[in-house]
Protein backbone atom coordinates (compact mmCIF):
# COMPACT_ATOMS: atom_id res chain seq x y z
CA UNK A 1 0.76 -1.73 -41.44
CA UNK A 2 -2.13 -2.10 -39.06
CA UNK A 3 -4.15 0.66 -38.19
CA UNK A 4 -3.64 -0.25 -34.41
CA UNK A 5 -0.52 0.23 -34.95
CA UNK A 6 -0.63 3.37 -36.25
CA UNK A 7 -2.49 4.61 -34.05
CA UNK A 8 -0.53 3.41 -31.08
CA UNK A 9 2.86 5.10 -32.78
CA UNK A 10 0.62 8.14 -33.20
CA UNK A 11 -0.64 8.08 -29.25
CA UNK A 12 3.62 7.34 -28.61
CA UNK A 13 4.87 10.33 -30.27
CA UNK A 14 1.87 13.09 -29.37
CA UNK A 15 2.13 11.97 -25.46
CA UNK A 16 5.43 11.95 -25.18
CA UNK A 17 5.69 15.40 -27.09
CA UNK A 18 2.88 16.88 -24.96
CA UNK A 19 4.45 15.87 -21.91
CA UNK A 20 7.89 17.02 -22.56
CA UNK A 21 6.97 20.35 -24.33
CA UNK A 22 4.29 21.18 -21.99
CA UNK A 23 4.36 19.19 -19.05
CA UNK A 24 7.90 18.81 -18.22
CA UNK A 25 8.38 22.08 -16.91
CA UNK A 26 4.85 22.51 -15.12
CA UNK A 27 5.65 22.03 -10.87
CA UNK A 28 2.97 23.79 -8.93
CA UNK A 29 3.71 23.89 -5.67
CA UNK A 30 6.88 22.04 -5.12
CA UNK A 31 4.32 18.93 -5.18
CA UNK A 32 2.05 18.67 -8.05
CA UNK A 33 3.87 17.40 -11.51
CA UNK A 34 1.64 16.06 -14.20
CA UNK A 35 2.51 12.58 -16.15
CA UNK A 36 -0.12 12.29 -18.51
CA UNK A 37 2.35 10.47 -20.64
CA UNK A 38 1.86 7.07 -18.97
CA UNK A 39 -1.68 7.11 -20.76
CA UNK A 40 -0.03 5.46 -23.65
CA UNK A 41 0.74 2.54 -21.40
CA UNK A 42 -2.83 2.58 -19.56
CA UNK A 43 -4.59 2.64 -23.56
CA UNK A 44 -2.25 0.03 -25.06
CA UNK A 45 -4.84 -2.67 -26.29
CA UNK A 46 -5.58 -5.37 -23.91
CA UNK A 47 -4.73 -7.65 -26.87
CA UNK A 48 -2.09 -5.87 -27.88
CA UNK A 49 1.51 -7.80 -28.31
CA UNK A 50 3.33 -7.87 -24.76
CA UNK A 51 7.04 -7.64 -26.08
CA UNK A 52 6.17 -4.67 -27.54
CA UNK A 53 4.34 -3.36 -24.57
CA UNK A 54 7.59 -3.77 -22.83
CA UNK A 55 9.50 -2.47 -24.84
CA UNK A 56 7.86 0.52 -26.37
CA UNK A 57 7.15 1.28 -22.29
CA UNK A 58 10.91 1.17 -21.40
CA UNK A 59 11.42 3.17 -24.46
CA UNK A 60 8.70 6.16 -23.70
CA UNK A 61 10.40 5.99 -19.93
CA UNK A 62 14.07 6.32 -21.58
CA UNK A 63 13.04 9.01 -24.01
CA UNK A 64 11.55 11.02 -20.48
CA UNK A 65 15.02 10.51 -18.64
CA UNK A 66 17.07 11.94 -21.46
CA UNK A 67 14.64 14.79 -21.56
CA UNK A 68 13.93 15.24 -17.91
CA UNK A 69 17.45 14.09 -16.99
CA UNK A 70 16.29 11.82 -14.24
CA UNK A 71 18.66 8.91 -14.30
CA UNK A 72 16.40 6.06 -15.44
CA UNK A 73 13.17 6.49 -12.81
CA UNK A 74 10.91 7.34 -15.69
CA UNK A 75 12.18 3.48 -17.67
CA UNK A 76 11.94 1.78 -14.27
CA UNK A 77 8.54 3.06 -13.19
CA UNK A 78 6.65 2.60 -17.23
CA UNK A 79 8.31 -0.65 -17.32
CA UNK A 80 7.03 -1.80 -13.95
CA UNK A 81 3.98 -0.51 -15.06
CA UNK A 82 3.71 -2.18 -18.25
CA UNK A 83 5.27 -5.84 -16.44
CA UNK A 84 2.06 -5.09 -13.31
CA UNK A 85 -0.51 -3.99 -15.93
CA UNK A 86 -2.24 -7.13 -16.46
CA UNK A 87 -2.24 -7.77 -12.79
CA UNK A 88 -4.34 -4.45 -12.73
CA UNK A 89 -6.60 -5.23 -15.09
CA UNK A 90 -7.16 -8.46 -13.53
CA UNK A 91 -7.89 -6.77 -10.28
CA UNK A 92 -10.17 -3.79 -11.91
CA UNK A 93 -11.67 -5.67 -14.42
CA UNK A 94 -12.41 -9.51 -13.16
CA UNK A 95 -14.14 -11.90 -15.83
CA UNK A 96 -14.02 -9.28 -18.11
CA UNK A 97 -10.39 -8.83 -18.60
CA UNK A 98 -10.16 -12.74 -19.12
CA UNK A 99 -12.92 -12.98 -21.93
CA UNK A 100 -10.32 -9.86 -23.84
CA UNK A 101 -13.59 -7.74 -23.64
CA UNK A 102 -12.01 -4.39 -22.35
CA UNK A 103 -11.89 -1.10 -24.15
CA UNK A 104 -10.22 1.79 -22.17
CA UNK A 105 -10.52 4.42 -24.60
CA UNK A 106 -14.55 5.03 -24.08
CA UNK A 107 -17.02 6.44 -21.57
CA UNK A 108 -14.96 6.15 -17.71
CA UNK A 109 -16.59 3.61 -15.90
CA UNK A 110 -16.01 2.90 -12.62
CA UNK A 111 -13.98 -0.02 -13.47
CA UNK A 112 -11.56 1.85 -16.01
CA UNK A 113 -11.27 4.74 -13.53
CA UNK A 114 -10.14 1.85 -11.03
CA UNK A 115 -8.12 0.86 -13.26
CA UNK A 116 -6.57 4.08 -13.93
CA UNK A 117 -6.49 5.22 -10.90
CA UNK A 118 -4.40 2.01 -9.91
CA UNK A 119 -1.86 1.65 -12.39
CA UNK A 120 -1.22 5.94 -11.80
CA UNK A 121 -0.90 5.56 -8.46
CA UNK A 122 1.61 2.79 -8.76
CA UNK A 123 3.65 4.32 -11.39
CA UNK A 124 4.06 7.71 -9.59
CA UNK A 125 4.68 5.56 -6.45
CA UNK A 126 7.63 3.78 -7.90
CA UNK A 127 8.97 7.05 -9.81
CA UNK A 128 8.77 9.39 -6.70
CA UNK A 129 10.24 6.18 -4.39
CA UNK A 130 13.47 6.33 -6.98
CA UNK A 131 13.53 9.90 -7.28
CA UNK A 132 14.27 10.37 -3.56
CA UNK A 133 15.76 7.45 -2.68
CA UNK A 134 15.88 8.18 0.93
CA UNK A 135 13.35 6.67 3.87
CA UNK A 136 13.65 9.86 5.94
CA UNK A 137 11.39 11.72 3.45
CA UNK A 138 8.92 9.40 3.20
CA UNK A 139 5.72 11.52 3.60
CA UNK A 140 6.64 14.23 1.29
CA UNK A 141 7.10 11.26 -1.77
CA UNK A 142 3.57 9.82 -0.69
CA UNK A 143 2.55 13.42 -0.57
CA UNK A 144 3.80 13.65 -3.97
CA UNK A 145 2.73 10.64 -5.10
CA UNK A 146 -1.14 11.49 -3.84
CA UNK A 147 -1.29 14.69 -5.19
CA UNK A 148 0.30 13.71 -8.44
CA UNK A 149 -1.90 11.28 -8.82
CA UNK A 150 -4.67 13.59 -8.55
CA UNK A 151 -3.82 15.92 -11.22
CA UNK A 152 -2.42 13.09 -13.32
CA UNK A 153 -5.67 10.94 -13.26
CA UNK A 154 -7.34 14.36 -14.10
CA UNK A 155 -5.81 14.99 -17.20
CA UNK A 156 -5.93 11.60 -18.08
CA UNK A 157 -9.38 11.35 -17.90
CA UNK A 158 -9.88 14.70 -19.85
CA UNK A 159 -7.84 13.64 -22.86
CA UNK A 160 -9.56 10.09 -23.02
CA UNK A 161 -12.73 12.50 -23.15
CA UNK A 162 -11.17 14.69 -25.60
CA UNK A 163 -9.77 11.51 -28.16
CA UNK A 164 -12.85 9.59 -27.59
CA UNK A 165 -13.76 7.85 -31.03
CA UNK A 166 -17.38 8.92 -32.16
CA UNK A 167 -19.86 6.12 -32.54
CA UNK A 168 -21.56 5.81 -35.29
């Protein structure tokens, strides 16, 4: 087995346990619920195999409905994440997306925390959209959605910080 791989079956299982067993029942305010589980998505390597982008995405998404009991918003947003997630990086990264140069897990440049900031917003966008389903309460799902984001990008950031490999 690769080590990539590994380590991307590793970042699967601890996210997804994290978020269920900690985050899953964390709601401040009525507004504010944490995702930090999508970061498996945002640090899946650039290179990496698309099928099983896809796939392991709508998986990680299904495993959060059963969990959350949701309905399927959690497989609908990660998987439109995963399908719009080269778009992103095209539009965060430029030439340097195209040359397969890109490393997420390092140092947050402002690129990467474009990047991340984009592919949050739009995942908590389409997840709060489903979740409500109805146009007459529009500005409390973009409220939602903002200050979601917020706290999402937030931890995000401080766990890439925390599982930052060491140089050597």
């Amino acid at each position: 087995m690769n080590s990539t791989l590994l380590v991307n079956i590793l970042r699967f299982i601890l996210l997804l346990a994290v978020q269920v067993i900690v985050f899953n029942n964390m709601n401040f305010l009525g507004y504010i619920s944490p995702f930090p589980y999508i970061l498996f998505i945002i640090l899946y390597p650039v290179n990496g195999n698309k099928t099983g982008l896809l796939l392991s995405s709508f998986l990680l998404g299904l495993i959060m409905d059963l969990f959350s009991n949701s309905g399927g918003v959690h497989a609908t947003a990660c998987l439109s994440l995963a399908y719009l997630r080269p778009y992103i990086f095209k539009f965060s990264f430029g030439l340097s997306y195209e040359y397969q140069t890109v490393k997420l897990n390092d140092v947050v440049t402002p690129e990467r925390f474009s990047f991340i900031l984009v592919a949050v917003l739009l995942h908590h966008l389409i997840l709060f959209i489903l979740e409500a389903f109805q146009f007459s309460i529009i500005l409390d799902v973009l409220l939602r959605t903002l200050l979601s984001t917020v706290f999402t990008i937030i931890l995000c950031v401080t766990i890439i910080y925390l599982i930052k490999p060491n140089k050597r």
